[in-house]
N, C-alpha and C. Protein backbone atom coordinates (compact mmCIF):
# COMPACT_ATOMS: atom_id res chain seq x y z
N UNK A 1 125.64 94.31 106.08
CA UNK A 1 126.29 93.06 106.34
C UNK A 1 125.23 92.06 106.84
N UNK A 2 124.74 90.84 106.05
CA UNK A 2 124.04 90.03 106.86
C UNK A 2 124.58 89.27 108.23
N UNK A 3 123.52 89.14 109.15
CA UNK A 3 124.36 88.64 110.09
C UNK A 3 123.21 87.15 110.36
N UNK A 4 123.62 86.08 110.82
CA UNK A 4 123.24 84.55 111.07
C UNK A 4 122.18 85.53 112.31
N UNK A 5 121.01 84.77 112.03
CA UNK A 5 119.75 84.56 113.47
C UNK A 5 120.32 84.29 114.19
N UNK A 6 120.92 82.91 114.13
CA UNK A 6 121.47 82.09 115.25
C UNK A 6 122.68 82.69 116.19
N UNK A 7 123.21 83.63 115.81
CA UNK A 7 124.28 84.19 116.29
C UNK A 7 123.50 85.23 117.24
N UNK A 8 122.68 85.79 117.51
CA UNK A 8 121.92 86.77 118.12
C UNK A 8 121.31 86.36 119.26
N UNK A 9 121.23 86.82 120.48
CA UNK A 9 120.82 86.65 121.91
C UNK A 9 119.61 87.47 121.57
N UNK A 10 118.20 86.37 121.08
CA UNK A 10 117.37 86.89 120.85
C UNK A 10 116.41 87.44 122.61
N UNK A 11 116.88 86.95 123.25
CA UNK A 11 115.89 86.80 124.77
C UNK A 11 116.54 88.55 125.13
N UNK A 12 117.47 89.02 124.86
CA UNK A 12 117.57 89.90 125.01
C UNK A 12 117.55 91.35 124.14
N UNK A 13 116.72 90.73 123.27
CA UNK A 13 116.69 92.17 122.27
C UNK A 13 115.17 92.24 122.72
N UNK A 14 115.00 94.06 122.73
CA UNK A 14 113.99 94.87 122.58
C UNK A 14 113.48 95.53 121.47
N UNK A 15 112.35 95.80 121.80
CA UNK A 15 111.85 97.03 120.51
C UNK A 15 112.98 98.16 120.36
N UNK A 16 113.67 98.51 121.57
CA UNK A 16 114.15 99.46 121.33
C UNK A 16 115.98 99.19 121.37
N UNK A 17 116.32 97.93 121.07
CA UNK A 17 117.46 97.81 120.68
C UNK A 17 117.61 96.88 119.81
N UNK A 18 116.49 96.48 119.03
CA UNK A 18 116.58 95.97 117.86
C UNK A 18 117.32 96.91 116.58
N UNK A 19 118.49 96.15 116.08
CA UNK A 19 118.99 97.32 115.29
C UNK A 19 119.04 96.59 113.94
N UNK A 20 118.36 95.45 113.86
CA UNK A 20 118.64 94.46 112.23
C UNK A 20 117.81 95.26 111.24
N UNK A 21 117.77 94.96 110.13
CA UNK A 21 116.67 95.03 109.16
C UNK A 21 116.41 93.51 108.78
N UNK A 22 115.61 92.99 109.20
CA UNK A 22 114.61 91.79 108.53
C UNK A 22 114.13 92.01 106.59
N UNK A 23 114.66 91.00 105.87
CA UNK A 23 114.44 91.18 104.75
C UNK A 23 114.30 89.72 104.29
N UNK A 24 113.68 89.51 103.00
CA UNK A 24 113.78 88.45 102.50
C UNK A 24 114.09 88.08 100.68
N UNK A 25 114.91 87.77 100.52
CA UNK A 25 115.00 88.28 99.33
C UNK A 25 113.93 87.70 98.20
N UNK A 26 113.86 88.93 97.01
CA UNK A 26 113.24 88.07 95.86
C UNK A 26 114.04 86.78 95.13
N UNK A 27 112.40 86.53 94.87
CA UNK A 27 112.20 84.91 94.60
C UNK A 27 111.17 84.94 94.11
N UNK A 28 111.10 83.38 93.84
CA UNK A 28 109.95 82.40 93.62
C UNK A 28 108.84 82.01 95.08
N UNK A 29 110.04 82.33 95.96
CA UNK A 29 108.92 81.84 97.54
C UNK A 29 108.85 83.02 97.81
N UNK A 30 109.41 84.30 98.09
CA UNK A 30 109.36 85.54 98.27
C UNK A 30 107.27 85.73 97.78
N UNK A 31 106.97 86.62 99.42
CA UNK A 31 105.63 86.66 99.06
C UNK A 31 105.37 88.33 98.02
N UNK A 32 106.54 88.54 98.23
CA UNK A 32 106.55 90.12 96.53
C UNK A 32 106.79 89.49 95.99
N UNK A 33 107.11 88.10 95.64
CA UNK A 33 107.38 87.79 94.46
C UNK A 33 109.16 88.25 93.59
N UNK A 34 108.96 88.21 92.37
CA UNK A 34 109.98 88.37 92.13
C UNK A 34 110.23 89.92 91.39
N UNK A 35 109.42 90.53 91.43
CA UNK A 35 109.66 92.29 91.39
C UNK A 35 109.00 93.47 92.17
N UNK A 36 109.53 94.21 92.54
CA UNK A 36 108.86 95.15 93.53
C UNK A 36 109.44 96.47 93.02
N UNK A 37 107.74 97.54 92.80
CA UNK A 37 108.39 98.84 92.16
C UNK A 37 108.04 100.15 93.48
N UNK A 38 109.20 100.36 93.56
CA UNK A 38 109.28 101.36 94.68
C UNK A 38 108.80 102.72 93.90
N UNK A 39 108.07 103.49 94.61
CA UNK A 39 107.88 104.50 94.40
C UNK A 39 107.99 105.78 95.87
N UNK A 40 107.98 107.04 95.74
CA UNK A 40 107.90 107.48 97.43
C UNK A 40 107.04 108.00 97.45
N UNK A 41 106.77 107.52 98.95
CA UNK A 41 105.11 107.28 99.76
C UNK A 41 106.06 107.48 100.98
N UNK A 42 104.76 108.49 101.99
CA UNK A 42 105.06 108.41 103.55
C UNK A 42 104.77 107.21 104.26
N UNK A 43 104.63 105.97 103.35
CA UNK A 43 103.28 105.05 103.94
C UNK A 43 104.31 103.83 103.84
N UNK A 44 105.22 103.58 102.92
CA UNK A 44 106.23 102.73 102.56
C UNK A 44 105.21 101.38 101.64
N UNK A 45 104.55 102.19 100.87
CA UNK A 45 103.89 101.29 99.84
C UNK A 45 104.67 101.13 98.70
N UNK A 46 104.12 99.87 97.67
CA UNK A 46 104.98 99.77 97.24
C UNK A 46 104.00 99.06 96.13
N UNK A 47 104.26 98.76 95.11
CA UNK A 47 103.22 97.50 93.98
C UNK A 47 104.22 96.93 93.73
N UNK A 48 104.03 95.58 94.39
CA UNK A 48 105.25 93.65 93.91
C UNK A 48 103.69 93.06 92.87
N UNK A 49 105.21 92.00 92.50
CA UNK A 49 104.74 90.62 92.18
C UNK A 49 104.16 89.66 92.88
N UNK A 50 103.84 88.68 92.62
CA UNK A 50 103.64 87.80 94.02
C UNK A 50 103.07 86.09 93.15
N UNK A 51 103.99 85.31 93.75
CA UNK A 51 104.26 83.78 93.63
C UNK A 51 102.64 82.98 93.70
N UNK A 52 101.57 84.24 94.59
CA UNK A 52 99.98 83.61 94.47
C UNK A 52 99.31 84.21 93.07
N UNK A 53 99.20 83.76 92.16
CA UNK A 53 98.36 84.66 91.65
C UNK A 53 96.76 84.32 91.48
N UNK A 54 96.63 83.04 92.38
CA UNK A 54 95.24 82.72 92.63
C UNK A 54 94.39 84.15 93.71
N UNK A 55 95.21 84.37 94.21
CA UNK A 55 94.55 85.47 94.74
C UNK A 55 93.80 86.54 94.56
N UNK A 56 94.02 86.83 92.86
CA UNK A 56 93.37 87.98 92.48
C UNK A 56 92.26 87.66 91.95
N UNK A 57 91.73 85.90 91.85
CA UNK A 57 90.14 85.72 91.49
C UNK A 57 89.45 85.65 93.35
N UNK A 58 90.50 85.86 94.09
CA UNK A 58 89.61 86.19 95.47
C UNK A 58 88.60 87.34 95.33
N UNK A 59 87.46 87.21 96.15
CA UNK A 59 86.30 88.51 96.15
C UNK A 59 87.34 89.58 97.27
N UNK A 60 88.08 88.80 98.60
CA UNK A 60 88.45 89.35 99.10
C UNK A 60 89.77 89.78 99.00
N UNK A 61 90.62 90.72 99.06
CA UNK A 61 91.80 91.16 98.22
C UNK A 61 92.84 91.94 99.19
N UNK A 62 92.77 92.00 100.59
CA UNK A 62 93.36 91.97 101.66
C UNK A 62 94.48 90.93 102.21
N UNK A 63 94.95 90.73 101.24
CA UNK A 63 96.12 90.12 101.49
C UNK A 63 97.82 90.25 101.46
N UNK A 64 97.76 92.27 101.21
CA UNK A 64 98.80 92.20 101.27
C UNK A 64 99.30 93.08 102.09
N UNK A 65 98.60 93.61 102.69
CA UNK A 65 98.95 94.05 104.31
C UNK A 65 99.34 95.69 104.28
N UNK A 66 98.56 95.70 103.04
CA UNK A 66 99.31 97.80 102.70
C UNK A 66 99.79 98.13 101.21
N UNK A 67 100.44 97.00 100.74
CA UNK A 67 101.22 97.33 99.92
C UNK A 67 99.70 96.39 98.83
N UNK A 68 100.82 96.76 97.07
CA UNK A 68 99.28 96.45 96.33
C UNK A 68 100.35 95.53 95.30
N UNK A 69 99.59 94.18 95.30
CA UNK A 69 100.02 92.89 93.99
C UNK A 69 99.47 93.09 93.05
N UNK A 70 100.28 93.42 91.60
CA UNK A 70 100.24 93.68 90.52
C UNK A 70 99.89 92.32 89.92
N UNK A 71 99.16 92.22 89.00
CA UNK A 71 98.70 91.32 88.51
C UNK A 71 99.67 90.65 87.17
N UNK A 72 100.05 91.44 86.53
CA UNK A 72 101.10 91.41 85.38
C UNK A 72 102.46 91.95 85.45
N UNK A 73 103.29 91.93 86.48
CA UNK A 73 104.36 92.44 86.49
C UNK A 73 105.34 93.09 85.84
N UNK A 74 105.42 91.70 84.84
CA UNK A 74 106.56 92.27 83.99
C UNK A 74 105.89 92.81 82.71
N UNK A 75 104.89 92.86 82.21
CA UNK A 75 104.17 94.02 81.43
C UNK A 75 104.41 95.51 82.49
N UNK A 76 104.12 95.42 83.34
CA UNK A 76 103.98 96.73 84.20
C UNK A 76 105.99 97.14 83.69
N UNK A 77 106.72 96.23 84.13
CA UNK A 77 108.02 96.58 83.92
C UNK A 77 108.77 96.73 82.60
N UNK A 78 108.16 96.19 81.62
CA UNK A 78 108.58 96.92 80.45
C UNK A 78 107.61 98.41 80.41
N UNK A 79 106.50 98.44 80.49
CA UNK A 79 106.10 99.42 80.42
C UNK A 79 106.86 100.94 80.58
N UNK A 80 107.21 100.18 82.22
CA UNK A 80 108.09 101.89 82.78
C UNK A 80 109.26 101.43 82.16
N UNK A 81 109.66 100.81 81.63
CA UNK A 81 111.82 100.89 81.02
C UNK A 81 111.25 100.67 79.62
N UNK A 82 110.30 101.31 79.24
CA UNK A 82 110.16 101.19 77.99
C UNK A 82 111.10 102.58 76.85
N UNK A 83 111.40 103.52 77.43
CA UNK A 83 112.20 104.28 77.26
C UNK A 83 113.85 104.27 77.97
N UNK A 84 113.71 103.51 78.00
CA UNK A 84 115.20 103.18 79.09
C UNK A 84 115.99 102.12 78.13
N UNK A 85 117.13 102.65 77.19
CA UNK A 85 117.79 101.42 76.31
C UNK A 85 118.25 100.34 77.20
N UNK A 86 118.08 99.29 75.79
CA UNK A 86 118.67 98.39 77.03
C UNK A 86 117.88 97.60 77.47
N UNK A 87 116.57 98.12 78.17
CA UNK A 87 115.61 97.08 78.32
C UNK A 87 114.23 96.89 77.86
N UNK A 88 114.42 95.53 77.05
CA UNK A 88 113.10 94.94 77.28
C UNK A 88 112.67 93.86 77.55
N UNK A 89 111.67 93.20 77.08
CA UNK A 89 110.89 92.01 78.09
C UNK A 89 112.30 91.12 78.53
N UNK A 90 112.94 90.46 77.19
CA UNK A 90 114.33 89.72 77.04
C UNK A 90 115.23 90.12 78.60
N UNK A 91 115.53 91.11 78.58
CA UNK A 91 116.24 91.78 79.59
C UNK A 91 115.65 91.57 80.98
N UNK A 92 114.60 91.95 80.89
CA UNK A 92 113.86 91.90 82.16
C UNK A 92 113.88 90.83 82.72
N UNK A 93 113.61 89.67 82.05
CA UNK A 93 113.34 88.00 82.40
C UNK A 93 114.35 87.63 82.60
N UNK A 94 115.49 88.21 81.81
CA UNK A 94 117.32 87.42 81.92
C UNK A 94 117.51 88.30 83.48
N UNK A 95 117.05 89.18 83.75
CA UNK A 95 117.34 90.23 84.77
C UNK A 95 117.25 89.45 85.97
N UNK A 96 115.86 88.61 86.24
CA UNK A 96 115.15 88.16 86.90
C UNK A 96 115.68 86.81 87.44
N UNK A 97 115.94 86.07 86.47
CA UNK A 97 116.36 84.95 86.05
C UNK A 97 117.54 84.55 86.97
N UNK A 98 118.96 86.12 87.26
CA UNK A 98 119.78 85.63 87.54
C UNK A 98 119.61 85.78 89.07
N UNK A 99 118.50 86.32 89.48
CA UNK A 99 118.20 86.09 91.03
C UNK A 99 119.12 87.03 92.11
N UNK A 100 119.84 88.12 91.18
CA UNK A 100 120.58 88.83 91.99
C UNK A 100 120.18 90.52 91.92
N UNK A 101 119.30 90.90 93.36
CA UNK A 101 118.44 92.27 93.46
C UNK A 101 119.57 93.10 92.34
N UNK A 102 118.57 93.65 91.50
CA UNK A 102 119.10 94.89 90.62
C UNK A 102 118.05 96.38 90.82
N UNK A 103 118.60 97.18 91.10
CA UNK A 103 117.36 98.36 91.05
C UNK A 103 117.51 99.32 89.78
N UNK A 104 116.38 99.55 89.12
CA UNK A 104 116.45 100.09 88.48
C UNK A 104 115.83 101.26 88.38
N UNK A 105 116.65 102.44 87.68
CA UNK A 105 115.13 104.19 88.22
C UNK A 105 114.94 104.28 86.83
N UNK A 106 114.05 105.09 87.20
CA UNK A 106 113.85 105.87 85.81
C UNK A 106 114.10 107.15 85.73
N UNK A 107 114.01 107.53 84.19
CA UNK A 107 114.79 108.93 84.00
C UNK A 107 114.24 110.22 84.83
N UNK A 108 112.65 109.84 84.79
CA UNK A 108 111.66 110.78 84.62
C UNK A 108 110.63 110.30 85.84
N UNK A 109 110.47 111.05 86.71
CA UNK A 109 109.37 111.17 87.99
C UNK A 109 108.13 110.72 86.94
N UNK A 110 108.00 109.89 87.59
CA UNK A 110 106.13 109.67 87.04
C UNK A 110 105.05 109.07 88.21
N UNK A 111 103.97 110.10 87.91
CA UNK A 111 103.26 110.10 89.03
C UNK A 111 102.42 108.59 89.10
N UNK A 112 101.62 108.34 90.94
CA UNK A 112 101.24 107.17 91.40
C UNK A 112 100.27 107.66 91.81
N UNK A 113 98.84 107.30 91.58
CA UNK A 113 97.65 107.31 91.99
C UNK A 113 97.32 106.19 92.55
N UNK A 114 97.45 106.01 93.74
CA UNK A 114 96.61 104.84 94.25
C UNK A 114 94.99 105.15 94.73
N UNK A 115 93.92 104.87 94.44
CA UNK A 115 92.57 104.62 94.23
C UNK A 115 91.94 103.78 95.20
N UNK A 116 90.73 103.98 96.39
CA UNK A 116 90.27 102.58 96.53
C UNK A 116 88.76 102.77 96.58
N UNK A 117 88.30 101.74 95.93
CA UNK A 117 87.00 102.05 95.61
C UNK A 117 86.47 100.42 96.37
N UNK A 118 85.28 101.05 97.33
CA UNK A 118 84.26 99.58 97.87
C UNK A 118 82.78 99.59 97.12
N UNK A 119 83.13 100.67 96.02
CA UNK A 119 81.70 100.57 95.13
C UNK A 119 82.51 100.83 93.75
N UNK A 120 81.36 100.18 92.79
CA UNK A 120 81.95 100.52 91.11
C UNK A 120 80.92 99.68 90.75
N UNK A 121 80.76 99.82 89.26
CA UNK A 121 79.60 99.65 88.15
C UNK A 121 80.96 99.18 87.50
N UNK A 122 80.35 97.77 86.99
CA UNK A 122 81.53 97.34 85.61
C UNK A 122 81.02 97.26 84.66
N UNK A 123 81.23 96.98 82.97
CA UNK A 123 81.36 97.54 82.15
C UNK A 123 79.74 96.77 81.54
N UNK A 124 79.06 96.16 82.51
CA UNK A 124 77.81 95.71 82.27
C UNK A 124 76.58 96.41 82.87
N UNK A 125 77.13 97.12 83.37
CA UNK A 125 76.20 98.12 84.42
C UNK A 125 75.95 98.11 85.62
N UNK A 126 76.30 96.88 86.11
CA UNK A 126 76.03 95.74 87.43
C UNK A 126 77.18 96.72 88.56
N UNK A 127 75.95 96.93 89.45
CA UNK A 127 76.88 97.44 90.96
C UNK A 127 77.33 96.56 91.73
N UNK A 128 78.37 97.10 92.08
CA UNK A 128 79.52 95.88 92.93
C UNK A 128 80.10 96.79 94.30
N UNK A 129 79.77 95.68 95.15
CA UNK A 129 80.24 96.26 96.95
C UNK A 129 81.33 95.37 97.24
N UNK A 130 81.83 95.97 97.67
CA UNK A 130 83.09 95.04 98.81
C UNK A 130 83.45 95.76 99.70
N UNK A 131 83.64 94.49 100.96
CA UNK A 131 84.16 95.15 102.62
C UNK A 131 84.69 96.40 102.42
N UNK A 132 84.90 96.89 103.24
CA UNK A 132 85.88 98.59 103.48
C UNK A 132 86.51 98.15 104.16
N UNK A 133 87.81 97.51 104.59
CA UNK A 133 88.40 96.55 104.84
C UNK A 133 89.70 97.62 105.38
N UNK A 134 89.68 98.74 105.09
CA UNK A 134 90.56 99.96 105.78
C UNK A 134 89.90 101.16 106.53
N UNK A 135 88.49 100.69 106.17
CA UNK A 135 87.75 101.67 106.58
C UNK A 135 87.77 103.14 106.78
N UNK A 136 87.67 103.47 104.98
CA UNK A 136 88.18 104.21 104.75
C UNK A 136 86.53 104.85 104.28
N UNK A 137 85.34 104.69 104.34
CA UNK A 137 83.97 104.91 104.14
C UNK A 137 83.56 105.72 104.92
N UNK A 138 83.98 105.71 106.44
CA UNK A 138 83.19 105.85 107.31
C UNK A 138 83.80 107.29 107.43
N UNK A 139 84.65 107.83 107.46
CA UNK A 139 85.60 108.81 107.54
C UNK A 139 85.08 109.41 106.36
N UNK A 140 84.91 109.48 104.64
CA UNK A 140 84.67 109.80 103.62
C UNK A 140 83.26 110.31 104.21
N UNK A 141 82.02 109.42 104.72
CA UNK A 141 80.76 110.01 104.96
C UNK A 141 81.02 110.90 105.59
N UNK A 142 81.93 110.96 106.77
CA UNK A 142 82.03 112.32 107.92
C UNK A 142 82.02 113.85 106.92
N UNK A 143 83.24 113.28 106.26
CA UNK A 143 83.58 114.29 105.18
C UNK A 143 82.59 115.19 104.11
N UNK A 144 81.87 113.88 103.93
CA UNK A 144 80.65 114.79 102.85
C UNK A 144 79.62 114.84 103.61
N UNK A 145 79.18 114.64 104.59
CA UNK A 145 77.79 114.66 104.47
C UNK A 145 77.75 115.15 106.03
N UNK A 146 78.99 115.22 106.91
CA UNK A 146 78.31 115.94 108.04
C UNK A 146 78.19 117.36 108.09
């Protein structure tokens, strides 16, 4: 049941009697954007859309706080309902379009590799660094090399 902000005696809620869920729905201003594909994670990650897509010519790519912005969305979403009658791109966009959350599963578990790499060689040979920005390096050296 949504309930009005304004109706809430915010001076008196705690961490530990906060009982709302804070949500915002998809959109166009929505910072997921207008699709988000759930998968299960202990971590509550997730790969959205997202309304910036200047962001992904950023060097720095920490902007979404855990979760990971898909660059092509709705390619990604026909992709997975590509066996699923019923939908394709048409569908997806009319889906979208009418602005009212739909979830959709799929038939079939399919696995999620999430990857993070602060080194890589691209397809010119050229080595490429970026921050460790989870710091997730320093822990990896412990691992191999102490």
């Amino acid at each position: 049941m949504a309930v009005s902000p304004s109706s809430i005696d915010w001076s008196s809620i705690t961490q530990e009697t906060f009982k709302y869920t804070v949500r915002r729905r998809p959109g166009p201003k929505n910072d997921l954007g207008e699709v988000k594909f759930i998968f299960p994670n202990s971590n509550d990650v997730y790969l959205h859309d997202t309304p910036h897509d200047e962001l992904f010519s950023q060097a720095k790519r920490g902007f979404s706080h855990g979760c990971v912005r898909v660059a092509e969305p709705l390619k990604l979403a026909e992709y997975l309902l590509r066996d699923k009658p019923g939908w394709d791109l048409q569908t997806i966009q009319d889906t979208i379009a009418n602005r009212k959350e739909k979830y959709v599963a799929l038939k079939e578990k399919l696995p999620v590799y999430l990857v993070y790499f602060t080194a890589w060689v691209d397809e010119a040979g050229s080595l490429h660094f970026r921050d460790d920005i989870y710091n997730h390096d320093k822990a990896l050296a412990r691992e191999y090399f102490d």
